[in-house]
Protein backbone atom coordinates (compact mmCIF):
# COMPACT_ATOMS: atom_id res chain seq x y z
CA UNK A 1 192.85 277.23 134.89
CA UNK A 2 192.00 279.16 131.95
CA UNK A 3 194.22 278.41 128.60
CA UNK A 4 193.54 281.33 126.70
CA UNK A 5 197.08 282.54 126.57
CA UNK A 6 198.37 279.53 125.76
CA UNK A 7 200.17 279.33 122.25
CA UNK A 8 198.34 277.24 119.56
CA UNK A 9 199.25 273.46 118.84
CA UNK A 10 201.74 272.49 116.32
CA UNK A 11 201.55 269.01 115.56
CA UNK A 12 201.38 266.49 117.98
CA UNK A 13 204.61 267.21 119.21
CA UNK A 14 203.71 270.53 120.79
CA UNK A 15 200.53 268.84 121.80
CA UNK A 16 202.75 266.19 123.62
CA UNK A 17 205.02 268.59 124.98
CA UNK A 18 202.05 270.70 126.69
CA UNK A 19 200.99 267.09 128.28
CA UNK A 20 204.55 267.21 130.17
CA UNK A 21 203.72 270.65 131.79
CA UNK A 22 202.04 271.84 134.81
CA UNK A 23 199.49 274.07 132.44
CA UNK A 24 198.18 270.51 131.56
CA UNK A 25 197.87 269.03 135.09
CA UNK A 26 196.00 272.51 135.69
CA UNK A 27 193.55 272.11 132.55
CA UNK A 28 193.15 268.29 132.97
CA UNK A 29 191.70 269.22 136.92
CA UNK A 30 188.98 271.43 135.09
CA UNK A 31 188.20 269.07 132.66
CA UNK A 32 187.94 266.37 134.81
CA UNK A 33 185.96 268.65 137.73
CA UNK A 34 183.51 269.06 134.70
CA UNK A 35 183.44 265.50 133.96
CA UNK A 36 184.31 266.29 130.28
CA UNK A 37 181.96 268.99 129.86
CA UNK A 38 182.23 269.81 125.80
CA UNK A 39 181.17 273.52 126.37
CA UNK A 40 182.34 273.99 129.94
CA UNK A 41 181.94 277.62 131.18
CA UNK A 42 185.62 279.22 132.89
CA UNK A 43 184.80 281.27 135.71
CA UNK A 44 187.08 283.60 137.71
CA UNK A 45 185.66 285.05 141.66
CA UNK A 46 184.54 283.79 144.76
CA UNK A 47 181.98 281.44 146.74
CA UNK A 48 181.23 282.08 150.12
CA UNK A 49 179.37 280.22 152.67
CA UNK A 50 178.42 282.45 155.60
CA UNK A 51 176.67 282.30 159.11
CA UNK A 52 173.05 283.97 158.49
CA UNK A 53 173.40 285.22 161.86
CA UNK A 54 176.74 286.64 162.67
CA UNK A 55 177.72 286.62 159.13
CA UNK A 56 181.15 284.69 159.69
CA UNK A 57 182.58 282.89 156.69
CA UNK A 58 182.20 279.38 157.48
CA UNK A 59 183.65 278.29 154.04
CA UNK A 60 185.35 279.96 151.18
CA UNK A 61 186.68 279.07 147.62
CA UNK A 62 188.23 281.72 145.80
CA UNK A 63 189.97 281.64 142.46
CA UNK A 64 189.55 279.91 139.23
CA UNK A 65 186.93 277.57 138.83
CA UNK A 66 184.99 275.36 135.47
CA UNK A 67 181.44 275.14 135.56
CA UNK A 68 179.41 272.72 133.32
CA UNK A 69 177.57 273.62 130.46
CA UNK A 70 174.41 272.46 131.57
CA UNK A 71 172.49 271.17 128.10
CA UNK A 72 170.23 268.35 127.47
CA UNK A 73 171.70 267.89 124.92
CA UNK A 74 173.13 264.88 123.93
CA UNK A 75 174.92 265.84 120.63
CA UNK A 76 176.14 268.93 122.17
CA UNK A 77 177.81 267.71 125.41
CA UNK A 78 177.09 263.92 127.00
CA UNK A 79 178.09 264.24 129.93
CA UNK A 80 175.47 267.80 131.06
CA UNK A 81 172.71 265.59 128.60
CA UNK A 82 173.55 262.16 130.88
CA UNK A 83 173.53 264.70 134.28
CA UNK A 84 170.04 266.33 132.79
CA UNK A 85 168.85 262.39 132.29
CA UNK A 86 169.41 261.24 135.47
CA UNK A 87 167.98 264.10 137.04
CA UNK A 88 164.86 263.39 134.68
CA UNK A 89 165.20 259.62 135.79
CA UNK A 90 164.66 260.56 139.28
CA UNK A 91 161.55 262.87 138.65
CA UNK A 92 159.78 260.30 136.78
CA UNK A 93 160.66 257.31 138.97
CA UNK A 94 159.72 259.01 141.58
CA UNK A 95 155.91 259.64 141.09
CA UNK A 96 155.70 255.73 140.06
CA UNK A 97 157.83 254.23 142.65
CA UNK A 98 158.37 257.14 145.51
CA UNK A 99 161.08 258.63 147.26
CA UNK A 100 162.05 262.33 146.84
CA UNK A 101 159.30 263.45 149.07
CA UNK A 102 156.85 260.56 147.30
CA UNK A 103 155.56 258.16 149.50
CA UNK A 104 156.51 254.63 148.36
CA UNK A 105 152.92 253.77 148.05
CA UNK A 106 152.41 255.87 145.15
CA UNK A 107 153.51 252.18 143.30
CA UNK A 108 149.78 251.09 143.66
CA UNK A 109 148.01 254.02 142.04
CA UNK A 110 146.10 253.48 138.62
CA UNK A 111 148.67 254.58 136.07
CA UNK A 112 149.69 254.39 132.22
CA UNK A 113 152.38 254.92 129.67
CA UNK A 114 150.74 256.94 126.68
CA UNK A 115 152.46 257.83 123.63
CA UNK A 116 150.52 260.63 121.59
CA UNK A 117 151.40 261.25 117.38
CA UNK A 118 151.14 264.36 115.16
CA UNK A 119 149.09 263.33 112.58
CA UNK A 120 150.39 262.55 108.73
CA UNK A 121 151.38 265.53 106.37
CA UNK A 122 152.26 262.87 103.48
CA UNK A 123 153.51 259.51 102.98
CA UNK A 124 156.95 259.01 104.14
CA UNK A 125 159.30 256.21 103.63
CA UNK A 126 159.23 253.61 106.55
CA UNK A 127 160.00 250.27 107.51
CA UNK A 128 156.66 248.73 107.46
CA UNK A 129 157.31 245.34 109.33
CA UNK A 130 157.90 242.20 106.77
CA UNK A 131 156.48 244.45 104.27
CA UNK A 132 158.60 247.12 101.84
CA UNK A 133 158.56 250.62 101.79
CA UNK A 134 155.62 252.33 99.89
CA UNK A 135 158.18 253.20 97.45
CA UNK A 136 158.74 249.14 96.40
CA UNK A 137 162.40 249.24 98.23
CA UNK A 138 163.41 247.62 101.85
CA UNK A 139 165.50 250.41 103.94
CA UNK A 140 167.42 249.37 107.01
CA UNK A 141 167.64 250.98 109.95
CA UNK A 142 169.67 254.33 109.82
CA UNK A 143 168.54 254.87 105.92
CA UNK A 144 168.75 258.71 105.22
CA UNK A 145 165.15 258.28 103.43
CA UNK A 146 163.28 256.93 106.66
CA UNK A 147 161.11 259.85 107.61
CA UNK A 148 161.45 261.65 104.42
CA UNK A 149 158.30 262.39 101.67
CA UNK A 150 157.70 260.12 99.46
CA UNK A 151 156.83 262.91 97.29
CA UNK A 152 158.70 266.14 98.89
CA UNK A 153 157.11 268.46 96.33
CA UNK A 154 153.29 267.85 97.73
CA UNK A 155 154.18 267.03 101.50
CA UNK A 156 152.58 269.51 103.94
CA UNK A 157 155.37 271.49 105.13
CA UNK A 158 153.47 274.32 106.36
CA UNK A 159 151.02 272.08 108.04
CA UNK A 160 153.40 270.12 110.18
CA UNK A 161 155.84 273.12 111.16
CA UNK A 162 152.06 274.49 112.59
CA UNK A 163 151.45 271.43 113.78
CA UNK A 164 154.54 271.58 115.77
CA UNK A 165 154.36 274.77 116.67
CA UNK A 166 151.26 274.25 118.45
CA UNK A 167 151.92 270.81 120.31
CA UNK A 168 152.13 272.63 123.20
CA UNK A 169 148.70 273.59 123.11
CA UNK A 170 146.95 270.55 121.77
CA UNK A 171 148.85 268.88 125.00
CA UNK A 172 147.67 271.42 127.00
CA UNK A 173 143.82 270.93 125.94
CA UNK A 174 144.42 267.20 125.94
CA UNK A 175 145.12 267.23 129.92
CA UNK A 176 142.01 269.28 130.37
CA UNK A 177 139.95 267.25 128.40
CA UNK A 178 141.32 263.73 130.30
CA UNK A 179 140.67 264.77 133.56
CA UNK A 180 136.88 265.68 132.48
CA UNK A 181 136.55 262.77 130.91
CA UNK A 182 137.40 260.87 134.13
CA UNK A 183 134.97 262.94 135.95
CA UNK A 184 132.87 261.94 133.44
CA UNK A 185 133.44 257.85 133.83
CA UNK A 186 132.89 259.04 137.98
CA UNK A 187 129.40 260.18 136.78
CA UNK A 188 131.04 263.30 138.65
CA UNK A 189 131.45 266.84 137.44
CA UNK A 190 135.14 268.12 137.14
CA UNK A 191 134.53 270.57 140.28
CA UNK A 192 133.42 267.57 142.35
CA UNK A 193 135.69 265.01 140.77
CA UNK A 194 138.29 267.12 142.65
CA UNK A 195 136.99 265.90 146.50
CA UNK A 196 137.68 262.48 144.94
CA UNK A 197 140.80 262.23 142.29
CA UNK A 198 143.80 263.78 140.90
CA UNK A 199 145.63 262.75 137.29
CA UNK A 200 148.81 263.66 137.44
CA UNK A 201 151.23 262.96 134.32
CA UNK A 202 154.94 263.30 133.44
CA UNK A 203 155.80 263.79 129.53
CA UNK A 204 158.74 264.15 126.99
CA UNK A 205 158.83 265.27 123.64
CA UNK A 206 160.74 263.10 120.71
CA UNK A 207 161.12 263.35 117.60
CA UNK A 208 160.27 260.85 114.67
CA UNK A 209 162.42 259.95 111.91
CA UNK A 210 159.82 262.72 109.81
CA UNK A 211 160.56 265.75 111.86
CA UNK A 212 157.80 265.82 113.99
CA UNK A 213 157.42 265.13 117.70
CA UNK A 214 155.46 262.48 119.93
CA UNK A 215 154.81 262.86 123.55
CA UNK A 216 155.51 260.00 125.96
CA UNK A 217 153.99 260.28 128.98
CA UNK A 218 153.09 258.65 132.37
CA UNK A 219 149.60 259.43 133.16
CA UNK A 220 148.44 258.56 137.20
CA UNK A 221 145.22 258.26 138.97
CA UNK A 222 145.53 259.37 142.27
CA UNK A 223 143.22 260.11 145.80
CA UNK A 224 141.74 263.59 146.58
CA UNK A 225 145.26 264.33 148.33
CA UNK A 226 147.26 263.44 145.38
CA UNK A 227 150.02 260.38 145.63
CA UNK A 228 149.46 259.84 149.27
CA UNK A 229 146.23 258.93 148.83
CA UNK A 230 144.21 256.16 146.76
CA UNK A 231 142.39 256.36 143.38
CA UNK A 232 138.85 255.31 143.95
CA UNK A 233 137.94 251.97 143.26
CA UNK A 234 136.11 252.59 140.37
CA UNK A 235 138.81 254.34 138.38
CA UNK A 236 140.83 251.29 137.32
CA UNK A 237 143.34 251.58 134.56
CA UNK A 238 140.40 250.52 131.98
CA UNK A 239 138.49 253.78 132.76
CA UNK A 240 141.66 255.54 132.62
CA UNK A 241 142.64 254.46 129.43
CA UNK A 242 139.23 254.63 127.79
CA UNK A 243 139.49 258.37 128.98
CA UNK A 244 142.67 258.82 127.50
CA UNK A 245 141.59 257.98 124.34
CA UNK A 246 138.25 259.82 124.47
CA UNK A 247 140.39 262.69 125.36
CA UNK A 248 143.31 262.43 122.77
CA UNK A 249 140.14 261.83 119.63
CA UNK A 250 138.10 265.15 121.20
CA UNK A 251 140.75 267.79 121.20
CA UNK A 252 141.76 270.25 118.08
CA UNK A 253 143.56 273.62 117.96
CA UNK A 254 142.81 275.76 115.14
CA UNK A 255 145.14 278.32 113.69
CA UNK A 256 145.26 279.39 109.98
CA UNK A 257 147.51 279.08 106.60
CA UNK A 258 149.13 281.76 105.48
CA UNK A 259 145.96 282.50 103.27
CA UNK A 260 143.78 282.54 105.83
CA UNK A 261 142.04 279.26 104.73
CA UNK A 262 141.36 277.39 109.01
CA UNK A 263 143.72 274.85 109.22
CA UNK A 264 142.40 272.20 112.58
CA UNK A 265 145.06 270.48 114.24
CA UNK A 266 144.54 267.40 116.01
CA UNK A 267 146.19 264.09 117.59
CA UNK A 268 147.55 261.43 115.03
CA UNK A 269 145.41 258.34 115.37
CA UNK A 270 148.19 256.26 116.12
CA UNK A 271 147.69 256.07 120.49
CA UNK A 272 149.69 253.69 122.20
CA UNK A 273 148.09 252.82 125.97
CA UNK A 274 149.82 250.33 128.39
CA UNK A 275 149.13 249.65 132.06
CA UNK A 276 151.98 249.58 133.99
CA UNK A 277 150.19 249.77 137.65
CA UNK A 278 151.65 248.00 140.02
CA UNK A 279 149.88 244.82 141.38
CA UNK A 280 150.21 242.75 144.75
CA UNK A 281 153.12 244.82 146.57
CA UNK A 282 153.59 244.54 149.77
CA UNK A 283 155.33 247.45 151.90
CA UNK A 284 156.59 245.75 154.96
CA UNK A 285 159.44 243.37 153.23
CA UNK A 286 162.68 245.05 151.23
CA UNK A 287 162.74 242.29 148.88
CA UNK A 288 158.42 242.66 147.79
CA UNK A 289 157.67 244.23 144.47
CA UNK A 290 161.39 244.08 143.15
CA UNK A 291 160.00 243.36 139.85
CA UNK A 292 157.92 245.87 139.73
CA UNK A 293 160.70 247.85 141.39
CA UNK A 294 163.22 247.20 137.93
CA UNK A 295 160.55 247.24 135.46
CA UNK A 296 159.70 251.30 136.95
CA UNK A 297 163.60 251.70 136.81
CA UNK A 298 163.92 251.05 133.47
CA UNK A 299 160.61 252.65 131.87
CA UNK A 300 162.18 255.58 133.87
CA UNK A 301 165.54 255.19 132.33
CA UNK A 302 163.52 254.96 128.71
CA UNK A 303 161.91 258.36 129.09
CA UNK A 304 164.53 260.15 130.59
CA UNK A 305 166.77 259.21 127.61
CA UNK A 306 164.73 260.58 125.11
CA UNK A 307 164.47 263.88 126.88
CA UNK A 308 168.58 264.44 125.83
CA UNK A 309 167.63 263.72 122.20
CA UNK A 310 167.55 266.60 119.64
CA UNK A 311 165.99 266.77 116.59
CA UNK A 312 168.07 264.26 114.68
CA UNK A 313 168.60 266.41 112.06
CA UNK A 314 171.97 266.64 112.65
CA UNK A 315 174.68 268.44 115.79
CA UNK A 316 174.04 271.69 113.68
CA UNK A 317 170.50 271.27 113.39
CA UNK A 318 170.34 271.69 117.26
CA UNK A 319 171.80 275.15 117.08
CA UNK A 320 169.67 278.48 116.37
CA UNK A 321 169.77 279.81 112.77
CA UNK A 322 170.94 282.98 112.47
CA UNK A 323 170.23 283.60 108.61
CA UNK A 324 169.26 282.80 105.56
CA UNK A 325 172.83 281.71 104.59
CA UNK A 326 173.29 279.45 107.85
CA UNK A 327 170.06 277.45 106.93
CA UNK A 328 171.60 277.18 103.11
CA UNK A 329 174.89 275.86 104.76
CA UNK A 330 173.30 273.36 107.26
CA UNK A 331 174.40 269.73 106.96
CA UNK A 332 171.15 268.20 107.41
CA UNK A 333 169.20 265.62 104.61
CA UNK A 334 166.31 267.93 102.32
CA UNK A 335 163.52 267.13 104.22
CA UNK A 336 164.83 268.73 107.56
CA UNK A 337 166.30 271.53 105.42
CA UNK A 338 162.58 272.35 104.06
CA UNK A 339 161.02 271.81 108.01
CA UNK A 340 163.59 274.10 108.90
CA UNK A 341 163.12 276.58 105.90
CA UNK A 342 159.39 276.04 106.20
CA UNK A 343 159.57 277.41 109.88
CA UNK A 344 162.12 280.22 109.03
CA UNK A 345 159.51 281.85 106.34
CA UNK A 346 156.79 281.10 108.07
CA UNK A 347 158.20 283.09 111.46
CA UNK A 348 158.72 286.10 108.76
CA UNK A 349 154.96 286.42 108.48
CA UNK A 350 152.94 289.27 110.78
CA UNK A 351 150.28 286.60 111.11
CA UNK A 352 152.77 283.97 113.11
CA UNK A 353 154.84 286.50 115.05
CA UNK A 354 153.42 285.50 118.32
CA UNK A 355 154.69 281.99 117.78
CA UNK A 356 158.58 283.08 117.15
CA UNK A 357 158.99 280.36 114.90
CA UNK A 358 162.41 281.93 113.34
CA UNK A 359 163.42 281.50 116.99
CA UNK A 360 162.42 278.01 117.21
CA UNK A 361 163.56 277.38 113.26
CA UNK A 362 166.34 275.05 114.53
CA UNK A 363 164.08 272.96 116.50
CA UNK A 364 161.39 272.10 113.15
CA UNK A 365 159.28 274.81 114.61
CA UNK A 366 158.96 272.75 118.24
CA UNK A 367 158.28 275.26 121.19
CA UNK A 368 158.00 273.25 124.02
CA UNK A 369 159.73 271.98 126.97
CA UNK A 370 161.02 268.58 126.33
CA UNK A 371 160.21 267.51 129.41
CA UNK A 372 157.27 268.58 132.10
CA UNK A 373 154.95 266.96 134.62
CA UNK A 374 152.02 268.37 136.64
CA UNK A 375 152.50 269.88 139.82
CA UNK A 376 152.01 267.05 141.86
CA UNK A 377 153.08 264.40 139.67
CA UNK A 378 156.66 264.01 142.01
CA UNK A 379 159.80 266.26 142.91
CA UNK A 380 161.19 269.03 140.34
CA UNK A 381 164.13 269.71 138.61
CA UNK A 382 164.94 272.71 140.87
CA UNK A 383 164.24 270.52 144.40
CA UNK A 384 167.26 267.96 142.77
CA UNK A 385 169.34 271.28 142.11
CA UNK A 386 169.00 272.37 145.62
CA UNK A 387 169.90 268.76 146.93
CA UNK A 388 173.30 269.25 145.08
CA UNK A 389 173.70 272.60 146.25
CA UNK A 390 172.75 272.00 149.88
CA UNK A 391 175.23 269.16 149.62
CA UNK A 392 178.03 271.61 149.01
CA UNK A 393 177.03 273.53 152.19
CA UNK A 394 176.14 270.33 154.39
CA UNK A 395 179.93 269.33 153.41
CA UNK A 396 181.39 272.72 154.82
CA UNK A 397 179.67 273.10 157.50
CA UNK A 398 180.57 269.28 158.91
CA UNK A 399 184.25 270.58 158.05
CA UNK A 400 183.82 273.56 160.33
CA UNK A 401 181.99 271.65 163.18
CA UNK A 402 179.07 272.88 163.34
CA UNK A 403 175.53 271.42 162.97
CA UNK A 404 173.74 270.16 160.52
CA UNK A 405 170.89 272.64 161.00
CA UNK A 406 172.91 275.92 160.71
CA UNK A 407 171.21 278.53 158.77
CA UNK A 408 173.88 279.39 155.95
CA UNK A 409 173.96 282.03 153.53
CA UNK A 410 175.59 281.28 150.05
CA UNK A 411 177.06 284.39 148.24
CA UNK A 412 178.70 283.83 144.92
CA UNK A 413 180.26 286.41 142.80
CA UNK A 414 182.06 284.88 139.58
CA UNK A 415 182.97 286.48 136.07
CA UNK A 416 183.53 284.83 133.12
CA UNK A 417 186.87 283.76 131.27
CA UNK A 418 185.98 281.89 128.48
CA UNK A 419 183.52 279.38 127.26
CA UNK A 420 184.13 275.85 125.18
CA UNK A 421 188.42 274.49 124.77
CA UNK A 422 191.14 277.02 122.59
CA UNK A 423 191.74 274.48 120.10
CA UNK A 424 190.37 271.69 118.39
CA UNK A 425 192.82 269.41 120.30
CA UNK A 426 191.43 270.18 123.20
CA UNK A 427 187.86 269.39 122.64
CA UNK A 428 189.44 266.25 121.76
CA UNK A 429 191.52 265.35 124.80
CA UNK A 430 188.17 266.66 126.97
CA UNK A 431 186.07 264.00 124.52
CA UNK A 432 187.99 261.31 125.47
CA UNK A 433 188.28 262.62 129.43
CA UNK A 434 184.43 262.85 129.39
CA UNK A 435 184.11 258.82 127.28
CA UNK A 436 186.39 257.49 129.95
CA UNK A 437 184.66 258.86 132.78
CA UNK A 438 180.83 258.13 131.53
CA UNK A 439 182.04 254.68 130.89
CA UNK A 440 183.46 253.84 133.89
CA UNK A 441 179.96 255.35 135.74
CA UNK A 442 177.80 253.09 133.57
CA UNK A 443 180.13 250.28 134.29
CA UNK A 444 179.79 250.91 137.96
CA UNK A 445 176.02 251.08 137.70
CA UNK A 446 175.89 248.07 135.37
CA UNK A 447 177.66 246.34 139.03
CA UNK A 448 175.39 247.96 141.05
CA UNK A 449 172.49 246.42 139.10
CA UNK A 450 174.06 242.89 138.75
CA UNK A 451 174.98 243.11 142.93
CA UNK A 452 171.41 243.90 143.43
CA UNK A 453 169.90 241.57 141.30
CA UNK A 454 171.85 238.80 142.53
């Protein structure tokens, strides 16, 4: 299925031509097997699915096959960054609704949605409710100045890029300091509070229109066990969110400007708190809770999406720099030029080697995962993996009779081809391919909702 010896286009009657031959049926099944994967990866060997016992081959696929690109991506490739959401989906609905390995009654457990803020480097320009911009002007939505200083040439550009850079960390100290501050509320040190409670959370990083990220998480109160068990009665979702903010006001990280001077980095004081436990569901009935049911669905949806976003500096902006000259020849507006310069000199500095920030340079100086959870929060990404995998093998072995339960052993042995389309015509074609198929999955879903909700 590879294309690479394929002559180039010329004009769209060559391109039409190449439609009409079997070499485009042939390319067409990989795009389509990729669901319009922008950057799919061409793979030539052989997949095996053998007997763990006698070692007979129970399945086999040998040849050339495509393999997805796998980003989060969204302005790299939609369709890996829409796979990578719904995966997300599924982990966080899970630990507020159940299923994958969650009991259902997980729905009744104390729990939040928090959004954390980095903190203010400099007035930027905004759209301030009824009220104009600092700078006397009204900008709609989409202006190139939202986010940027209002005065570039005093804005703290080495304080956020360190903010950013340590996010990680302030997140990090900010779990710690939650779950001792619901100890606390218990009247219960953090060793015993364990015989009683767990908080469990799920987060995602996005950016703002300034450069800098916020975390949105769900934060959970659960029994000793974790979400098979109760909160106890005293930790409502009043206690939890008074500890939440007690916690997000009493952590700081502190690191140093490149003169040495300390520089203390903290939570913006912008923290947004909502309950979203669950109230009055009842188990025994299908139809009980279905509003509660949705509303999960969709605040599950919300998060997931923004864990595809990049920075919104631009496509480019979400690649690694490479040089000097490929940060002078980014498309991006001034202000994520200077986060991204800001980060690039910074990372050339013995002081900030250990926080790689020429590696990170592309990303505003952001180091983190975009999305992560506690360990008991719900399922993982590699569990949902394995589900699609074991699929695969389920699907063979009910093809060569056998049961269900047979121990299998997968051996794969693939080299690669090639990696993205041969021409800019063919990114194209596998745009389109990847548009139609994404919309006729949401459409389908869209059904699925309205058959449901009907």
């Amino acid at each position: 299925m590879s294309t690479s010896t394929r002559p180039a286009y010329d004009g769209e009657a060559a391109l039409a031509q190449w439609m009409r031959t079997p070499a485009y049926k042939q390319w067409r099944a990989g795009v389509e097997s990729v669901q319009g994967c922008l950057q799919p990866v061409r793979l030539i060997g052989t997949w095996e699915a053998r007997h763990a016992s006698t070692g007979q081959v129970i399945a086999s696929r040998r040849g050339k096959v495509w393999a997805s690109c796998g980003t989060r991506r969204a302005a790299v490739c939609p369709t890996c960054a829409d796979r990578y959401a719904a995966d997300a989906w599924h982990l966080i609905h899970a630990g507020m609704s159940g299923g994958k390995g969650i009991p259902v009654t997980v729905a009744t457990s104390t729990r939040l949605f928090v959004t954390l803020t980095a903190p203010s480097f400099g007035a930027v320009h905004n759209r301030p409710g009824k009220r104009p911009c600092s700078c006397g002007k009204w900008h709609p939505d989409g202006h190139p100045l939202l986010g940027s200083p209002l005065a570039p040439e005093t804005y703290d550009y080495t304080g956020a890029v360190l903010w950013q850079a340590h996010s990680g960390d302030l997140w990090h100290r900010f779990a710690i300091a939650l779950r001792r501050a619901v100890a606390t509320a218990g009247g219960l040190t953090v060793r015993e509070s364990g015989n009683h409670l767990r908080v469990s959370y799920a987060k995602v990083a996005e950016y703002q229109r300034r450069g800098l990220v916020h975390f949105h998480a769900v934060i959970r109160a659960d029994g000793p066990t974790g979400p098979d068990s109760a909160p106890p009665a005293w930790l409502t979702s009043d206690v939890l969110a008074d500890a939440v903010r007690s916690a997000s006001a009493s952590v700081r990280v502190d690191t140093e400007r490149p003169d040495g001077t300390v520089l203390p980095l903290a939570w913006g004081s912008q923290v947004d708190v909502k309950d979203i436990t669950a109230t009055d569901i009842d188990f025994s009935g299908v139809d009980n809770g279905e509003d509660q049911v949705v509303n999960d669905s969709r605040l599950a949806g919300y998060i997931a999406k923004y864990a595809t976003k990049g920075t919104g500096a631009s496509e480019t902006g979400d690649r690694r720099i490479r040089s000097q000259a490929h940060i002078d020849e980014l498309p991006v507006s001034g202000h994520h030029r200077a986060m991204i310069q800001t980060a690039w000199d910074l990372g050339g500095l013995d002081q900030y080697a250990d926080l790689k920030l020429r590696h990170w340079a592309h990303m505003l100086g952001f180091r983190g995962h975009f999305l992560t959870k506690s360990r008991i929060y719900s399922t993982t990404f590699k569990n949902l993996r394995a589900e699609r995998r074991q699929h695969q093998v389920d699907a063979a072995l009910t093809e060569a009779g056998l049961p269900a339960d047979t121990e299998v052993l997968v051996v794969n042995d693939w080299q690669i081809l090639g990696i993205g389309y041969d021409s800019r015509e063919q990114l194209e074609l596998a745009t389109a391919i990847g548009d139609r198929i994404r919309s006729a999955r949401q459409a389908q879903r869209t059904s699925q909702r309205g058959d449901s909700n009907g």
